[in-house]
C-alpha atoms as a PDB file:
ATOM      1  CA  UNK A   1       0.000   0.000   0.000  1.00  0.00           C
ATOM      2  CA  UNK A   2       3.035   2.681   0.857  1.00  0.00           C
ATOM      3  CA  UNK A   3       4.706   1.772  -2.632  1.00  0.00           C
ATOM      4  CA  UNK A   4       1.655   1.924  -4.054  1.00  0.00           C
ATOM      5  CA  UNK A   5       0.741   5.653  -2.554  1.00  0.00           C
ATOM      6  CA  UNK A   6       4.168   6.870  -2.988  1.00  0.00           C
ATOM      7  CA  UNK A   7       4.319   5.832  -6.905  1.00  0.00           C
ATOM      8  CA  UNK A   8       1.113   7.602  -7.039  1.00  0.00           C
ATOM      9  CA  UNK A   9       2.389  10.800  -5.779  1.00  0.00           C
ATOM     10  CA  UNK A  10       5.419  10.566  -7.691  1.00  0.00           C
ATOM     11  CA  UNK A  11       3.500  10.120 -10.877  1.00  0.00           C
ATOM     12  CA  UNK A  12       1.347  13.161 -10.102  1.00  0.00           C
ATOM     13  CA  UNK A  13       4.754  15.690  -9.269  1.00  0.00           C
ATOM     14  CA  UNK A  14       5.851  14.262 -12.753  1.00  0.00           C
ATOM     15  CA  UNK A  15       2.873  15.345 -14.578  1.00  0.00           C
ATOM     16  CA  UNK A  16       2.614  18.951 -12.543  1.00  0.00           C
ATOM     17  CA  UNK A  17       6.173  20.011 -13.024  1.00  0.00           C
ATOM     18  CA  UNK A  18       6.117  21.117 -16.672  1.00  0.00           C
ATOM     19  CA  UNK A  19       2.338  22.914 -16.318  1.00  0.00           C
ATOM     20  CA  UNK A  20       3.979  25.174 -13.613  1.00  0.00           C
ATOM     21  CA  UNK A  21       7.068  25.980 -15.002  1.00  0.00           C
ATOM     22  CA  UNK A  22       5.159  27.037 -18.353  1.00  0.00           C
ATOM     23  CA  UNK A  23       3.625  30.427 -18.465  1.00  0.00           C
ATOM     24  CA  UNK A  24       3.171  31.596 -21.845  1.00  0.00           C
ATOM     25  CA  UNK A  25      -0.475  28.784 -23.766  1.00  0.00           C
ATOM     26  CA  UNK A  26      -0.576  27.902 -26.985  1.00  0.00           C
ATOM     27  CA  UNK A  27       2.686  27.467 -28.443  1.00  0.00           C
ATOM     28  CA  UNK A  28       1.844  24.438 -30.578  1.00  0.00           C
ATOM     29  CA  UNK A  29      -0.534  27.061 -32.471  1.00  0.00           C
ATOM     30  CA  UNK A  30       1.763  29.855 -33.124  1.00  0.00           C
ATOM     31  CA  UNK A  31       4.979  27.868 -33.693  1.00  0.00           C
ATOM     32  CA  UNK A  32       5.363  28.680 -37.211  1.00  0.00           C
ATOM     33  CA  UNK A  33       5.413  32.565 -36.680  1.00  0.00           C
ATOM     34  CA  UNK A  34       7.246  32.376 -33.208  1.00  0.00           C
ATOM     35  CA  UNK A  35       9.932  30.459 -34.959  1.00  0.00           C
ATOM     36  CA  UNK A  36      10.560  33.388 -37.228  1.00  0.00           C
ATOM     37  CA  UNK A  37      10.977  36.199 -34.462  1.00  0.00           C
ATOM     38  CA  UNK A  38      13.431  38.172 -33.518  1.00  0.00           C
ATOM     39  CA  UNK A  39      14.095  40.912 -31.274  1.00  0.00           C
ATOM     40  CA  UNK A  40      17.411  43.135 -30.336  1.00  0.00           C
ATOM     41  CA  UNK A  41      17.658  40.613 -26.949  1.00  0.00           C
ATOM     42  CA  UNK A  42      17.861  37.772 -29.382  1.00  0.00           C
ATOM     43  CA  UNK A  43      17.967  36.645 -33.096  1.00  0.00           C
ATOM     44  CA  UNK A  44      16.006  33.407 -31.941  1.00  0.00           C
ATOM     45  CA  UNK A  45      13.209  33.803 -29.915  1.00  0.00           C
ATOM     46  CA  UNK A  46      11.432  30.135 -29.799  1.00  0.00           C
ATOM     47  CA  UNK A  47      13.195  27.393 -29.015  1.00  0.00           C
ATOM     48  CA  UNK A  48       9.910  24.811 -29.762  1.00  0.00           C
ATOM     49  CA  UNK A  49       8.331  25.681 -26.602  1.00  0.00           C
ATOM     50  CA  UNK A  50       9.388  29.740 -24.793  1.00  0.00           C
ATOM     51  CA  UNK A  51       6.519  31.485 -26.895  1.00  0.00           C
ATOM     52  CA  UNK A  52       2.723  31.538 -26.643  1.00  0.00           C
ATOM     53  CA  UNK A  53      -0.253  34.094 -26.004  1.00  0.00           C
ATOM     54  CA  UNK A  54      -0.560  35.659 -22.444  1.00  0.00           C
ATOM     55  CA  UNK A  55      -3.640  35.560 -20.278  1.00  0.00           C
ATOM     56  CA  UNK A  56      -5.242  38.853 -19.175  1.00  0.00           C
ATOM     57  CA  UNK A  57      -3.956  38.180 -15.777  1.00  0.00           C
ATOM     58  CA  UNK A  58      -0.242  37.742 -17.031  1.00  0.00           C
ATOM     59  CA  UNK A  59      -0.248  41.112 -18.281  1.00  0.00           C
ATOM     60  CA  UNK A  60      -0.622  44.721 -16.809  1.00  0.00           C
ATOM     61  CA  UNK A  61       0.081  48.395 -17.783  1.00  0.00           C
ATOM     62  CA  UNK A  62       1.766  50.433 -15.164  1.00  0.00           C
ATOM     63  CA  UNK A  63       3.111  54.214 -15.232  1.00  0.00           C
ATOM     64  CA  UNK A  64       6.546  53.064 -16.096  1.00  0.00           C
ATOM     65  CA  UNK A  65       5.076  50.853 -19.028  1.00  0.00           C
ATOM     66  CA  UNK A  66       3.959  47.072 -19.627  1.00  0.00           C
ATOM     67  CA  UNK A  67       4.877  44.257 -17.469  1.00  0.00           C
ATOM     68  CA  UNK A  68       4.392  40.631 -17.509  1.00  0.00           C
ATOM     69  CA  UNK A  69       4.757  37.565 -15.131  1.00  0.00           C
ATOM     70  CA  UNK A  70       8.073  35.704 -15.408  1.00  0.00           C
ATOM     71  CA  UNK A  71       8.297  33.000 -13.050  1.00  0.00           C
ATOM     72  CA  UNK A  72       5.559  34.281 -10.578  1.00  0.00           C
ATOM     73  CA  UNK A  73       7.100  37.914 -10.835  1.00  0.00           C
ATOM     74  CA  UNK A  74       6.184  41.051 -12.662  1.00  0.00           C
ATOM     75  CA  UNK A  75       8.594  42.027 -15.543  1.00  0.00           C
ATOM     76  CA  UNK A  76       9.069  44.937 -16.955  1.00  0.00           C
ATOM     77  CA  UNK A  77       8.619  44.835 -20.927  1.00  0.00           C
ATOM     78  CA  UNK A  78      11.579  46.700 -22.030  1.00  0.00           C
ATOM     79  CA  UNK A  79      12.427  47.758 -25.804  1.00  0.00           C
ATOM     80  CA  UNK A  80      14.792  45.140 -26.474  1.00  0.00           C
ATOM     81  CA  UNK A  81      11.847  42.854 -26.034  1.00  0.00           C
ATOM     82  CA  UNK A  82       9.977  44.143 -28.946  1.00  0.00           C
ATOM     83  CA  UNK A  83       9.851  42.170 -32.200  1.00  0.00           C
ATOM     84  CA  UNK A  84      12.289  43.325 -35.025  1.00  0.00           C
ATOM     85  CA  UNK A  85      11.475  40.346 -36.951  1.00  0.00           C
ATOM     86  CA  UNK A  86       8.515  37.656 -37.078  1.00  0.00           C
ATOM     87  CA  UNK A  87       4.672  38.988 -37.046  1.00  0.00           C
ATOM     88  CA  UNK A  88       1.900  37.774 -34.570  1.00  0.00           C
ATOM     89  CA  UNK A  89       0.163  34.458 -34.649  1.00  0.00           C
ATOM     90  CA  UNK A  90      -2.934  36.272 -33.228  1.00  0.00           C
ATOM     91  CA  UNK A  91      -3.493  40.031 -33.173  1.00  0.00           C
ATOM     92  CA  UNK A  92      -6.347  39.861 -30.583  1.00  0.00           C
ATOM     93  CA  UNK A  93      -3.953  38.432 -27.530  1.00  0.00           C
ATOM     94  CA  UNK A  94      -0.299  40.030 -26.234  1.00  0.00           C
ATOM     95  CA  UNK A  95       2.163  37.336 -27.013  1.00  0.00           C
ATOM     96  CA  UNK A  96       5.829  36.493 -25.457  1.00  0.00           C
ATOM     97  CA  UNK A  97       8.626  34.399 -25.030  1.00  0.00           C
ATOM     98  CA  UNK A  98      10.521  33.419 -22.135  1.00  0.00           C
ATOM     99  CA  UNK A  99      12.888  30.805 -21.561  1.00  0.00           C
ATOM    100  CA  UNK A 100      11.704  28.991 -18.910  1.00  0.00           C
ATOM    101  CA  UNK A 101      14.446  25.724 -19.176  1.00  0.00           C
ATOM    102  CA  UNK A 102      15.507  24.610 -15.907  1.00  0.00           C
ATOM    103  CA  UNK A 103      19.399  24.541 -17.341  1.00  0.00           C
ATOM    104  CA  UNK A 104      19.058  28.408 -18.254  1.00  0.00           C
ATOM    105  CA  UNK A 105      21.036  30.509 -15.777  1.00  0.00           C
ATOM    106  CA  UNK A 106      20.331  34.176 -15.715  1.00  0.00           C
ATOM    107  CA  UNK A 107      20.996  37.111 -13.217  1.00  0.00           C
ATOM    108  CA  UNK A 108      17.792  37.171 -12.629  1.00  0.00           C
ATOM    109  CA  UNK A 109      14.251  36.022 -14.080  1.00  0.00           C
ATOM    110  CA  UNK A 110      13.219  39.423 -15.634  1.00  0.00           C
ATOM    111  CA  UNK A 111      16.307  37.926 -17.823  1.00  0.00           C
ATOM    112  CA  UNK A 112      14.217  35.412 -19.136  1.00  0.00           C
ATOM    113  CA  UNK A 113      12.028  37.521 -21.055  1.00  0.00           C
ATOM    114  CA  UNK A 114      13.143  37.312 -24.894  1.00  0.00           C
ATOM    115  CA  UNK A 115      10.630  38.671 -26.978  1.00  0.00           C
ATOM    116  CA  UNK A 116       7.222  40.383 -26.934  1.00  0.00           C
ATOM    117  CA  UNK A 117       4.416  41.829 -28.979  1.00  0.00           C
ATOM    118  CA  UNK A 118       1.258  43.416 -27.748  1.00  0.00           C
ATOM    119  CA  UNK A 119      -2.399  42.850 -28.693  1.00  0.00           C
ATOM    120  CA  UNK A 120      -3.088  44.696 -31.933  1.00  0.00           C
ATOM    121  CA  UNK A 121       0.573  45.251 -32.604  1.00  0.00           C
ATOM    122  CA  UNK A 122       2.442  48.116 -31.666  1.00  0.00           C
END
């Protein structure tokens, strides 16, 4: 019965860990745009699974500018992040891409923010 229960909640950390570290939806849809953008932070945004659309609650306007959540954090959108190359998958939703592997190492996670565009453009 312990084996049993402890297989069980083993099985259920495995299956959690990737839908928390995750923030950015939808990345299957918009792969063949995100694949083509580029911003002055990077010349490759996507790597197959940093990109996807942004949930109203993953994105706010402040007086300094626009922010977004990076790894439970607010962000500061900065204009490095804006596209210079690559167009939206979907006007109607702010998209982004942050590098959320485990084996990145950055000063800190504001760092992991690569590339953004807002809803409607920009």
């Amino acid at each position: 019965m312990r084996n049993t229960l402890l297989r069980l909640v083993l099985f259920a950390i495995v299956v959690m860990f990737p839908l928390t570290v995750v923030a950015q939806h939808n990345h299957s849809e918009g792969h063949p745009d995100y694949s083509t953008w580029e911003s002055k932070k990077t010349s490759n945004c996507c790597s197959d699974q940093d990109c996807g659309d942004l949930n109203e609650d993953e994105i706010r306007e402040t007086p300094t500018g626009t922010e977004v959540i990076v790894k439970g954090g607010w962000c500061p959108v900065k204009p490095e992040h804006y596209l210079i190359k690559g167009k939206s998958p979907d006007w109607n939703k702010p998209h982004a891409c942050i590098n959320n592997s485990p084996n990145a190492s950055y000063a800190n996670d504001c760092d992991r923010l690569l590339c953004f565009v807002p809803k409607g453009g920009w």
